[in-house]
Protein backbone atom coordinates (compact mmCIF):
# COMPACT_ATOMS: atom_id res chain seq x y z
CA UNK A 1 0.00 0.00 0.00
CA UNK A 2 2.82 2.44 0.91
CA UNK A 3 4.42 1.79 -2.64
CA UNK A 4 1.15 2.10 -4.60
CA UNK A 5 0.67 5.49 -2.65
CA UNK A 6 4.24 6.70 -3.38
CA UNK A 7 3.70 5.96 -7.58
CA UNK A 8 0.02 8.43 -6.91
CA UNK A 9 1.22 10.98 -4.38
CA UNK A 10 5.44 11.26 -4.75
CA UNK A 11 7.02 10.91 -2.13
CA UNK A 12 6.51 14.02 0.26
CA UNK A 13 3.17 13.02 0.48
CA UNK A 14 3.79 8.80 1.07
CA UNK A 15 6.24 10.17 3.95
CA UNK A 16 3.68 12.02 5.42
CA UNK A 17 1.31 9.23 5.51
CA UNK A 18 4.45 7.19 6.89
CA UNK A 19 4.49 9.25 9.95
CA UNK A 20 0.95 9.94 10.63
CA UNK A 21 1.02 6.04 10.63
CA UNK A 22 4.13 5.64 12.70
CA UNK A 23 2.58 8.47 14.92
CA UNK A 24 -1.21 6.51 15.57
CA UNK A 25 1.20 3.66 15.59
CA UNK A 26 3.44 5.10 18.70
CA UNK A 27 -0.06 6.60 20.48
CA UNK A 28 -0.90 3.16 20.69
CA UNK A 29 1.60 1.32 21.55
CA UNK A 30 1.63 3.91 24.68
CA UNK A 31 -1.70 3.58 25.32
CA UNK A 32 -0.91 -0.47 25.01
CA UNK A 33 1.84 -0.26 27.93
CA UNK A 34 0.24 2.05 29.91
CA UNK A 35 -2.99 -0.20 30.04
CA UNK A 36 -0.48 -3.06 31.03
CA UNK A 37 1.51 -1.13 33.73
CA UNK A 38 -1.99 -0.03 35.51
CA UNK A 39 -3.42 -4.02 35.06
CA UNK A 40 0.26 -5.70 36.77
CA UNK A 41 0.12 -2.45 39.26
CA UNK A 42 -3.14 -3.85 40.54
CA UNK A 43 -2.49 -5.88 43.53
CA UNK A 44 -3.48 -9.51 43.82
CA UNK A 45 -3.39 -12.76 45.99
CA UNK A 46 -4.70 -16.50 45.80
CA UNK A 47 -7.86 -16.36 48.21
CA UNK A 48 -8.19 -12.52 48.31
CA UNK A 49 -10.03 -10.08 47.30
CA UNK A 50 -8.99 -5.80 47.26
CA UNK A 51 -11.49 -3.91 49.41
CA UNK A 52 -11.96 -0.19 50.49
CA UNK A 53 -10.50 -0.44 54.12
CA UNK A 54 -9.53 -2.90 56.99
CA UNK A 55 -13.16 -2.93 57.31
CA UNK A 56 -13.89 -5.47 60.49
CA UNK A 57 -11.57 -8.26 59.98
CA UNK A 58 -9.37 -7.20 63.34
CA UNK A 59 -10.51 -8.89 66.46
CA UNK A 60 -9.11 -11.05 69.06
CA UNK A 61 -6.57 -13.85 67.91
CA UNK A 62 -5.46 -11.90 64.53
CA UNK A 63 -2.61 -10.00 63.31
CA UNK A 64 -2.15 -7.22 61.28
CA UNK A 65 -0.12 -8.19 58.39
CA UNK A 66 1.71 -5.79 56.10
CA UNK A 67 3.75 -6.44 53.09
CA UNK A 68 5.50 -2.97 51.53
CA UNK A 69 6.22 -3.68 47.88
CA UNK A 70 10.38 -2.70 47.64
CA UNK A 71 12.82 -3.09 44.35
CA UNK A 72 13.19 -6.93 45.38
CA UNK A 73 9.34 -7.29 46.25
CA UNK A 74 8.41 -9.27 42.89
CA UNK A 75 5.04 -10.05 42.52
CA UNK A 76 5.20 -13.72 44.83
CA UNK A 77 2.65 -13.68 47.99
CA UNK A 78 3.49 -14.61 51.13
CA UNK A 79 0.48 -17.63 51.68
CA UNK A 80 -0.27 -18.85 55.29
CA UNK A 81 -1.27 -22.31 56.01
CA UNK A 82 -2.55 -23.66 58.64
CA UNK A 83 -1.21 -27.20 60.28
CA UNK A 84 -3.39 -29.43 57.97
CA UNK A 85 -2.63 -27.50 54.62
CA UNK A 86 -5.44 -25.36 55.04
CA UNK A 87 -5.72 -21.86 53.75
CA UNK A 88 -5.58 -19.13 56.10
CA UNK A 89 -4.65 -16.02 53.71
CA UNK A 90 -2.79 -14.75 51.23
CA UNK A 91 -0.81 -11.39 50.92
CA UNK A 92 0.60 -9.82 47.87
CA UNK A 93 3.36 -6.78 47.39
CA UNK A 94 1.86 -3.47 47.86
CA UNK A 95 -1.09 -4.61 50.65
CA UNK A 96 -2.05 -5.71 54.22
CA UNK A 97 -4.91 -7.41 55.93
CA UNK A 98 -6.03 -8.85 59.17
CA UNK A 99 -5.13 -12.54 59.47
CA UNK A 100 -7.19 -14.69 62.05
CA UNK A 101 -5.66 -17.75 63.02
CA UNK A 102 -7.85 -20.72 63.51
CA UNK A 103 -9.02 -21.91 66.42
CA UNK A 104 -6.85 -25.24 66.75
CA UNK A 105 -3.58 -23.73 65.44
CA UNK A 106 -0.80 -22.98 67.41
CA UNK A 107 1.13 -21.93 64.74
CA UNK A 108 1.07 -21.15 60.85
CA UNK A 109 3.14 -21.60 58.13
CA UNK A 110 4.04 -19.02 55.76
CA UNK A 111 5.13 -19.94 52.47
CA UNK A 112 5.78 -17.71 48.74
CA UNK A 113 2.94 -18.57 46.22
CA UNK A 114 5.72 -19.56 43.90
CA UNK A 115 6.45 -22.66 46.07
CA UNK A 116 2.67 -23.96 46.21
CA UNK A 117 3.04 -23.55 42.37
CA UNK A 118 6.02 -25.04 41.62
CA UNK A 119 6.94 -28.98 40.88
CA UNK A 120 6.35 -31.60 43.73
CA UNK A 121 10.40 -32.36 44.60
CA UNK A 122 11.53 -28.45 44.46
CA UNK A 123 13.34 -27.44 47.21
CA UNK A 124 11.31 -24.42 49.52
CA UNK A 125 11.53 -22.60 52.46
CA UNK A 126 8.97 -22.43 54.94
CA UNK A 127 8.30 -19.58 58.31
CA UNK A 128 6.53 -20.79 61.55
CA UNK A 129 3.91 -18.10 62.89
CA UNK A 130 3.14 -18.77 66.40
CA UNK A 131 -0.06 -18.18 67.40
CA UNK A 132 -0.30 -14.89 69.58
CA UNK A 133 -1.36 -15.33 73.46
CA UNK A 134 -4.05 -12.39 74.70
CA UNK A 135 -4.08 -9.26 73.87
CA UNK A 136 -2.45 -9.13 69.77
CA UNK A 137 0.16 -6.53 70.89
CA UNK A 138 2.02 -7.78 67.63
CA UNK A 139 1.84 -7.81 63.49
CA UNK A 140 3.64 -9.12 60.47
CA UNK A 141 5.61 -7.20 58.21
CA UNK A 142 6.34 -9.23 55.17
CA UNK A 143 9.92 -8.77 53.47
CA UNK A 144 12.42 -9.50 50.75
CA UNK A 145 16.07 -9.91 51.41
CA UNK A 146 18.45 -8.01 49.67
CA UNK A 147 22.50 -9.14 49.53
CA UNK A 148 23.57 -5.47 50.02
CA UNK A 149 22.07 -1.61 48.69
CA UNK A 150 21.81 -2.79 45.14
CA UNK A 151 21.55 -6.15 44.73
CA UNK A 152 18.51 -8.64 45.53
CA UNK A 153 18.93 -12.30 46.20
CA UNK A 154 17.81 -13.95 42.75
CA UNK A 155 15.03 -16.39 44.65
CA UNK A 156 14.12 -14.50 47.35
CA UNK A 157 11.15 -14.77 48.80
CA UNK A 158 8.62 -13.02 51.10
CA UNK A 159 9.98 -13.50 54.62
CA UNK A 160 7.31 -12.69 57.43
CA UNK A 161 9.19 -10.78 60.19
CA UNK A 162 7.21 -10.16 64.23
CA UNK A 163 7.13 -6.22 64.74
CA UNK A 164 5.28 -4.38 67.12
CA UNK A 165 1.35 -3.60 66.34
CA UNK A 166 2.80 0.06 66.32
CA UNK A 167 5.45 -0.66 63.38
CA UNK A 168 3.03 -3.06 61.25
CA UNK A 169 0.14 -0.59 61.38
CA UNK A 170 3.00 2.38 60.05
CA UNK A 171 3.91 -0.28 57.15
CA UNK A 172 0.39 -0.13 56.04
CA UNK A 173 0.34 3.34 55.08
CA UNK A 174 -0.40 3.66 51.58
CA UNK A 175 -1.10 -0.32 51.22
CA UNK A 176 -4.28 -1.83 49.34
CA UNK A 177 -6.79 -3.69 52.13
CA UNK A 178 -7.39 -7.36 51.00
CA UNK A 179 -10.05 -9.58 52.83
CA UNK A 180 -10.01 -13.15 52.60
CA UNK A 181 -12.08 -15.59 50.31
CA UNK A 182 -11.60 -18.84 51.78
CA UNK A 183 -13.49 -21.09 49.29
CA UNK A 184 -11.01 -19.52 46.79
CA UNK A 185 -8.47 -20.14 48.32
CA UNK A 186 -9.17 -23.44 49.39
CA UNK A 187 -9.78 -23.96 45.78
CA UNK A 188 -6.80 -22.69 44.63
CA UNK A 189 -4.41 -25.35 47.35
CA UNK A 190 -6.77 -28.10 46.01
CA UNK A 191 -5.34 -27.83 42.33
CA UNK A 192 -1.76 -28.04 43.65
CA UNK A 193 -2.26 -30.54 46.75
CA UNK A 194 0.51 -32.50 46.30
CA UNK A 195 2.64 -29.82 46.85
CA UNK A 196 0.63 -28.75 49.52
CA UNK A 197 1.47 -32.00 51.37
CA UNK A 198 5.34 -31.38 50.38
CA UNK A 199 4.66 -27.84 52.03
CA UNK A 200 3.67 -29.46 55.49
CA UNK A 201 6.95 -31.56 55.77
CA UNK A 202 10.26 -30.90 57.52
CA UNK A 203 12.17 -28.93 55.34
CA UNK A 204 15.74 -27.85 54.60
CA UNK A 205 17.48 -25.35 56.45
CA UNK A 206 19.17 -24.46 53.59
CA UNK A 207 19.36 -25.37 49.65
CA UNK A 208 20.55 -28.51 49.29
CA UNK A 209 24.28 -29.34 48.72
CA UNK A 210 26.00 -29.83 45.55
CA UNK A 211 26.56 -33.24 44.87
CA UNK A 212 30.10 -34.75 46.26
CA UNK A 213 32.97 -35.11 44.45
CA UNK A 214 34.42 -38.33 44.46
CA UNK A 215 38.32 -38.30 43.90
CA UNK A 216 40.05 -41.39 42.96
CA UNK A 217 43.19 -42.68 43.07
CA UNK A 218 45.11 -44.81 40.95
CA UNK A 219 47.28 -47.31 42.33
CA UNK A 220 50.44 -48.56 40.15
C-alpha cells in the first residue's frame, strides 16, 4: 500500500502518511503499555479479594499483616497455612490485611505462592507463625532480602518478620486492604495438593548441597 501510494502521491506526500502512521502507531503502543503497567500495578493474591478499608476483619486472635512492595518485592505472595494445609490467607506486594488464626492452630506456616506452584520435589523454604497469646500486641511485616544496597537475592522470597502492632500498622500506610475468600483459596491449594502435602513436611534449612565429588586414586 505504501508503494502504490508513493507511484500516486510522490514521495513528500507517502512520507507524510508514513508518519501519521508511525505516529497513531506510537499513540498506541503507549496507550498499550500504559494499560499493562496499571493491570500488573493492581495488587493480587490467591484467596483474596482488594477492598476499600480494613473494614472489620481485626478482632481477638489476629494480626495485622503488612507487606510494603520494595525493588526486590516481585510479585510472589506470602500464603499462610494452617497445620493441615489449610488456607488461612494470602498477601501480595503493595497490601495488608487482618489474618485470624484458627481456632486449633498454634502456629502457621508461611510460604511464597511460587512454592505452592512449583513442581512436587523443588526445594522451599517455609516460616513458623506462632499463634499470639491475649491481647495481639504484635503484626507481620512481610519482606524481601536483599544481599547489600543494590543487589537482591535472585530467589528471594517473602519472609514474614514479628514487629510491634505500632510498626506493622505504620507499614500499612499507603497499602491496598485485601479480605479473605476462603473457598477460593481453598480452591486454589486443592489444584496443587501435592505440593501442599510437600509444604507441610520438615524442610531444609538451607538449599541442598551440591553433589560430592568423588576423587580417585590410581594405584600402580
Amino acid at each position: 500500500m505504501i508503494a502504490q501510494k508513493m507511484q500516486a502521491d510522490g514521495i513528500a506526500t507517502s512520507y507524510g502518511l508514513a508518519m501519521a502512521q508511525a505516529k497513531d502507531f506510537g499513540v498506541l503502543a503507549i496507550a498499550f503499555v500504559a494499560g499493562m503497567a496499571v493491570g500488573c500495578a493492581a495488587p493480587s493474591a490467591p484467596g483474596m479479594a482488594v477492598v476499600s478499608s480494613s473494614g472489620a476483619s481485626s478482632g481477638p486472635g489476629s494480626m495485622l499483616v503488612a507487606f510494603p512492595a520494595s525493588a526486590c518485592t516481585g510479585t510472589d505472595s506470602a500464603v499462610f497455612l494452617d497445620d493441615k494445609g489449610g488456607f488461612v490467607a494470602a498477601v501480595a506486594p503493595g497490601t495488608a490485611t487482618y489474618l485470624a488464626f484458627p481456632e486449633s492452630a498454634t502456629h502457621l506456616y508461611v510460604v511464597s505462592s511460587r512454592d505452592v506452584t512449583a513442581q512436587p520435589g523443588t526445594w522451599f523454604r517455609r516460616h513458623e507463625v506462632a499463634r499470639p497469646e491475649g491481647r495481639v500486641d504484635t503484626g507481620i511485616v512481610v519482606e524481601v532480602g536483599r544481599i547489600d544496597a543494590r543487589q537482591c537475592y535472585r530467589n528471594a522470597t517473602p519472609t514474614p518478620a514479628l514487629v510491634t502492632f505500632e510498626a506493622a500498622t505504620r507499614a500499612t500506610k499507603d497499602l491496598k486492604w485485601l479480605d479473605v475468600r476462603a473457598d477460593d483459596g481453598t480452591r486454589w491449594l486443592a489444584e496443587h495438593h501435592a505440593r501442599v502435602a510437600q509444604l507441610l513436611e520438615t524442610p531444609p534449612s538451607s538449599p541442598p548441597p551440591p553433589p560430592a565429588v568423588t576423587t580417585l586414586t590410581r594405584v600402580p
